[in-house]
Protein backbone atom coordinates (compact mmCIF):
# COMPACT_ATOMS: atom_id res chain seq x y z
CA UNK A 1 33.27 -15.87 -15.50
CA UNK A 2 30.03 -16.87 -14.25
CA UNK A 3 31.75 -19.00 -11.80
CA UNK A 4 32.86 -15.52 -9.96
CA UNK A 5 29.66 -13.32 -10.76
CA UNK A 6 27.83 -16.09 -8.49
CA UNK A 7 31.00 -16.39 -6.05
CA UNK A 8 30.54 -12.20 -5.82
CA UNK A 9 26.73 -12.14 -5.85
CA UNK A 10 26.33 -14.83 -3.00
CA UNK A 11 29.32 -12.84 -0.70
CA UNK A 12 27.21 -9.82 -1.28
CA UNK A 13 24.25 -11.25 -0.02
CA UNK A 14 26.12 -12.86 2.92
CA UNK A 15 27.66 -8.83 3.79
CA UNK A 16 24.09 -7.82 3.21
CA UNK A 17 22.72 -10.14 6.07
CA UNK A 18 19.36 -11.55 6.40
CA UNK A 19 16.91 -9.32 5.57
CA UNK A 20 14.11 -11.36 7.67
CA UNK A 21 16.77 -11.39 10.73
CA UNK A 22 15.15 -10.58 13.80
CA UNK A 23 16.67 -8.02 15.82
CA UNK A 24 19.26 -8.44 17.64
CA UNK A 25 18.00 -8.59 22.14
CA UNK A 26 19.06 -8.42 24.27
CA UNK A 27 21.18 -4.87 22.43
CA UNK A 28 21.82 -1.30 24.36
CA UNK A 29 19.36 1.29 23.08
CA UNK A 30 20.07 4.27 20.86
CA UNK A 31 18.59 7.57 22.10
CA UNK A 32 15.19 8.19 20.37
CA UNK A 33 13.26 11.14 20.37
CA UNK A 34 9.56 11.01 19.97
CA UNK A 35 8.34 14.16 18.39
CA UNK A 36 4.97 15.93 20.63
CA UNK A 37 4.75 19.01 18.82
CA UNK A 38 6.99 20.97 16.50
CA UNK A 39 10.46 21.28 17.65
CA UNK A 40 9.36 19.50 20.80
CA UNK A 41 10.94 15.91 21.65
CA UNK A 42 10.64 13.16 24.17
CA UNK A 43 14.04 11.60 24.71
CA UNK A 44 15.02 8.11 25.66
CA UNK A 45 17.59 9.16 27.53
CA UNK A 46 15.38 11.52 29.62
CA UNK A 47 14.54 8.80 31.39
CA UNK A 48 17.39 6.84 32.06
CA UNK A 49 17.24 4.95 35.10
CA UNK A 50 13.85 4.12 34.76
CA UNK A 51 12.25 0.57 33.48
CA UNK A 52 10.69 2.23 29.84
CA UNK A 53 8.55 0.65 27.11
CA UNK A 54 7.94 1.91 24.06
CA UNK A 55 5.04 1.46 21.28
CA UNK A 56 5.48 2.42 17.82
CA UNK A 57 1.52 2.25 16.37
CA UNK A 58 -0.84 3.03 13.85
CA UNK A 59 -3.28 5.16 14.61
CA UNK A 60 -6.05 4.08 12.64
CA UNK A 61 -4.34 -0.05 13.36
CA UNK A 62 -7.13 -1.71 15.21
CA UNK A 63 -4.23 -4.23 17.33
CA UNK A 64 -2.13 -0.34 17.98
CA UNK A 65 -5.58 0.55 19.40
CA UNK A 66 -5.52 -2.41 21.24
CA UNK A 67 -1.75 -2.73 22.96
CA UNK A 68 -2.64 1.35 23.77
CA UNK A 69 -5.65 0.34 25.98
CA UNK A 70 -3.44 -2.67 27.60
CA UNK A 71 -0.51 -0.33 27.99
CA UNK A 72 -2.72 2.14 29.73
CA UNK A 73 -3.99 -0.27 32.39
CA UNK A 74 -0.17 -1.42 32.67
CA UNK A 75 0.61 2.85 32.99
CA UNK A 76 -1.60 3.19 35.83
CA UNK A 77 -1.29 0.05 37.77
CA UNK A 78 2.75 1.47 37.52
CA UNK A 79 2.61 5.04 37.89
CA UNK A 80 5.05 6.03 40.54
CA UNK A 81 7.22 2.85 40.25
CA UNK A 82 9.98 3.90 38.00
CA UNK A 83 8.38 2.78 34.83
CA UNK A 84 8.20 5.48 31.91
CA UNK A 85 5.73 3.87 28.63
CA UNK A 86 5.06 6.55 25.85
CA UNK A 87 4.07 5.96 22.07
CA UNK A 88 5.02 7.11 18.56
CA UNK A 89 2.31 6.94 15.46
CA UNK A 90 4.71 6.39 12.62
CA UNK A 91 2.05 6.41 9.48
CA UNK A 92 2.45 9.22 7.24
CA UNK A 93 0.91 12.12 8.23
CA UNK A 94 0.09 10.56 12.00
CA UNK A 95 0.88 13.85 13.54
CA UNK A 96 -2.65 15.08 12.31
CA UNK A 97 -4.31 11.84 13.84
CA UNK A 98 -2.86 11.72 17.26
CA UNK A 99 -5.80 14.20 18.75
CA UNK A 100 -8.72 12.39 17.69
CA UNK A 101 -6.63 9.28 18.56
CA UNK A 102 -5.63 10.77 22.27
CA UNK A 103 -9.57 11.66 22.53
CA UNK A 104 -10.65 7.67 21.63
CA UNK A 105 -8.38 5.52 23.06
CA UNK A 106 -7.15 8.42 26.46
CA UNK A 107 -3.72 6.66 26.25
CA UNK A 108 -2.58 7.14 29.99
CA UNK A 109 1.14 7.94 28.53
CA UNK A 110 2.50 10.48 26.27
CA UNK A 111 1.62 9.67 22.53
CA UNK A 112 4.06 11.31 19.77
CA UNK A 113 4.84 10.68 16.13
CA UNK A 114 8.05 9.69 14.44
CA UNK A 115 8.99 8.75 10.30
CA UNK A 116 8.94 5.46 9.98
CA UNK A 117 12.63 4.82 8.92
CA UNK A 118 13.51 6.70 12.18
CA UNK A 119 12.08 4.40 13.99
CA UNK A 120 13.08 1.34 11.57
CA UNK A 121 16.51 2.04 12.70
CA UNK A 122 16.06 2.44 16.08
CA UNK A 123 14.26 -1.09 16.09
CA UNK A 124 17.00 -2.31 14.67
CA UNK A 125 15.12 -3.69 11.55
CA UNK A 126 16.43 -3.29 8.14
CA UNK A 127 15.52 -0.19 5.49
CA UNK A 128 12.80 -0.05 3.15
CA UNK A 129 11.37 -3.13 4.58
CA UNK A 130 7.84 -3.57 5.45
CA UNK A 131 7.44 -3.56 9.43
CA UNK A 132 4.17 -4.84 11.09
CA UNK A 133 2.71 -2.88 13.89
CA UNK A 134 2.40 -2.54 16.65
CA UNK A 135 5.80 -3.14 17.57
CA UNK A 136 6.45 -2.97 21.25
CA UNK A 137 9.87 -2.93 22.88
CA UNK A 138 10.78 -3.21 26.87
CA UNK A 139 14.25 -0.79 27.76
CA UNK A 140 15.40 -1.60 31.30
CA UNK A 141 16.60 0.90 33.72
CA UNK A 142 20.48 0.38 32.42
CA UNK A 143 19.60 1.41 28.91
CA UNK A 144 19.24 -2.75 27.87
CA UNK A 145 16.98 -3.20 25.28
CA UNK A 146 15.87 -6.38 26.79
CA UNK A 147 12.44 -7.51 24.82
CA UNK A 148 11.15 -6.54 21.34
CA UNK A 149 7.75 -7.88 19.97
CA UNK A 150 5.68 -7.23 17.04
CA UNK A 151 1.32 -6.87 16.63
CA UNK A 152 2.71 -11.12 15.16
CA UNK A 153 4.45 -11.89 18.09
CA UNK A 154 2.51 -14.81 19.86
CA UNK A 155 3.02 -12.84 22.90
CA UNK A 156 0.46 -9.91 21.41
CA UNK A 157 -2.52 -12.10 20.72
CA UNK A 158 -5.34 -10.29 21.95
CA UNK A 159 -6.23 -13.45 24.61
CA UNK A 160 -2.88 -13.24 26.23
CA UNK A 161 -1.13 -10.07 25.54
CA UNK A 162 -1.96 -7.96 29.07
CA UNK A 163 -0.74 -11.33 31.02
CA UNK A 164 2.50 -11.30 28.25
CA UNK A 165 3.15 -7.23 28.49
CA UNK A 166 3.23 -7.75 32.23
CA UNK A 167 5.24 -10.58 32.68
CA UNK A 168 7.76 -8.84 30.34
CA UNK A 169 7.48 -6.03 32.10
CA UNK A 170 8.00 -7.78 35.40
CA UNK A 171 11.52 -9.40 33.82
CA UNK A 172 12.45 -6.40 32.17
CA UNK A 173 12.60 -4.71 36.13
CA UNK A 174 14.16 -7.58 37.27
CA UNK A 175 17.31 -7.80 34.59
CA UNK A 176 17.75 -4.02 35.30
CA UNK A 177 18.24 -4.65 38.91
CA UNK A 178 21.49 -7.04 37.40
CA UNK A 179 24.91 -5.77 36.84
């Protein structure tokens, strides 16, 4: 008997999967929408055809701070060249932050909110789990979710994360120009 509890236990973990499994890139990208006001939604798929990265941040997370001011420099050294960036604040309540956030940091991209298990799923991360911030994730122009990093990504160190965000950037352009 205890023989097949473990045998059934251990297959259930196995069907569960790995819980600390990063996700799967590259993956094709559901549609998101990042909410801007109530009843108002930027889409994903609004912008298909175009190189897009999206930030899912804290608003009050001095690193989210941080990525917004690199991925404003990135916005405007890009604007015009088929590249779409916006962000979603995903803390409880972030909706009510985002203006005194927007007046701080002047993200030079669209800045939205989203519940976190929304966005959980989109990232392809499991449910209920913790998820660090800010998480960061590069969609080419086919729809190709081709680069995913988190604020404990090596590539997001404060020292080398413009130089990182750019050269994945760069890449990310370059695999959408593949068939």
């Amino acid at each position: 008997m205890k023989t097949t509890l473990l045998i059934l236990l251990f297959s259930g973990l196995l069907a569960a999967g790995d819980p600390n499994a990063e996700p799967k890139v590259p993956r094709k990208a559901t549609d998101i929408g990042i909410q801007i006001a109530p009843e108002k939604y930027l889409w994903l798929s609004e912008h298909s055809g175009q190189t897009c990265i999206l930030a899912f941040i804290l608003t009050t997370c001095p690193h989210c701070q941080f990525t917004t001011g690199v991925l404003s420099r990135i916005a405007k050294d890009y604007a015009g060249k088929d590249v779409w960036i916006a962000a979603s604040a995903v803390e409880p309540m972030s909706s009510l932050n985002i203006p005194d956030f927007k007046k701080t940091f002047t993200p030079a991209f669209p800045v939205g909110y989203n519940d976190q298990g929304y966005v959980s799923k989109f990232l392809g991360l499991p449910p209920n789990e913790p998820v660090f911030f800010p998480q960061v994730v590069f969609i080419d122009r086919n729809g190709i979710v081709r680069a995913q990093f988190t604020g404990g990504d090596k590539p997001m160190d404060k020292d080398i994360q413009e130089k990182s965000l750019r050269e994945t950037l760069e890449k990310t352009i370059k695999d959408g120009l593949k068939k």
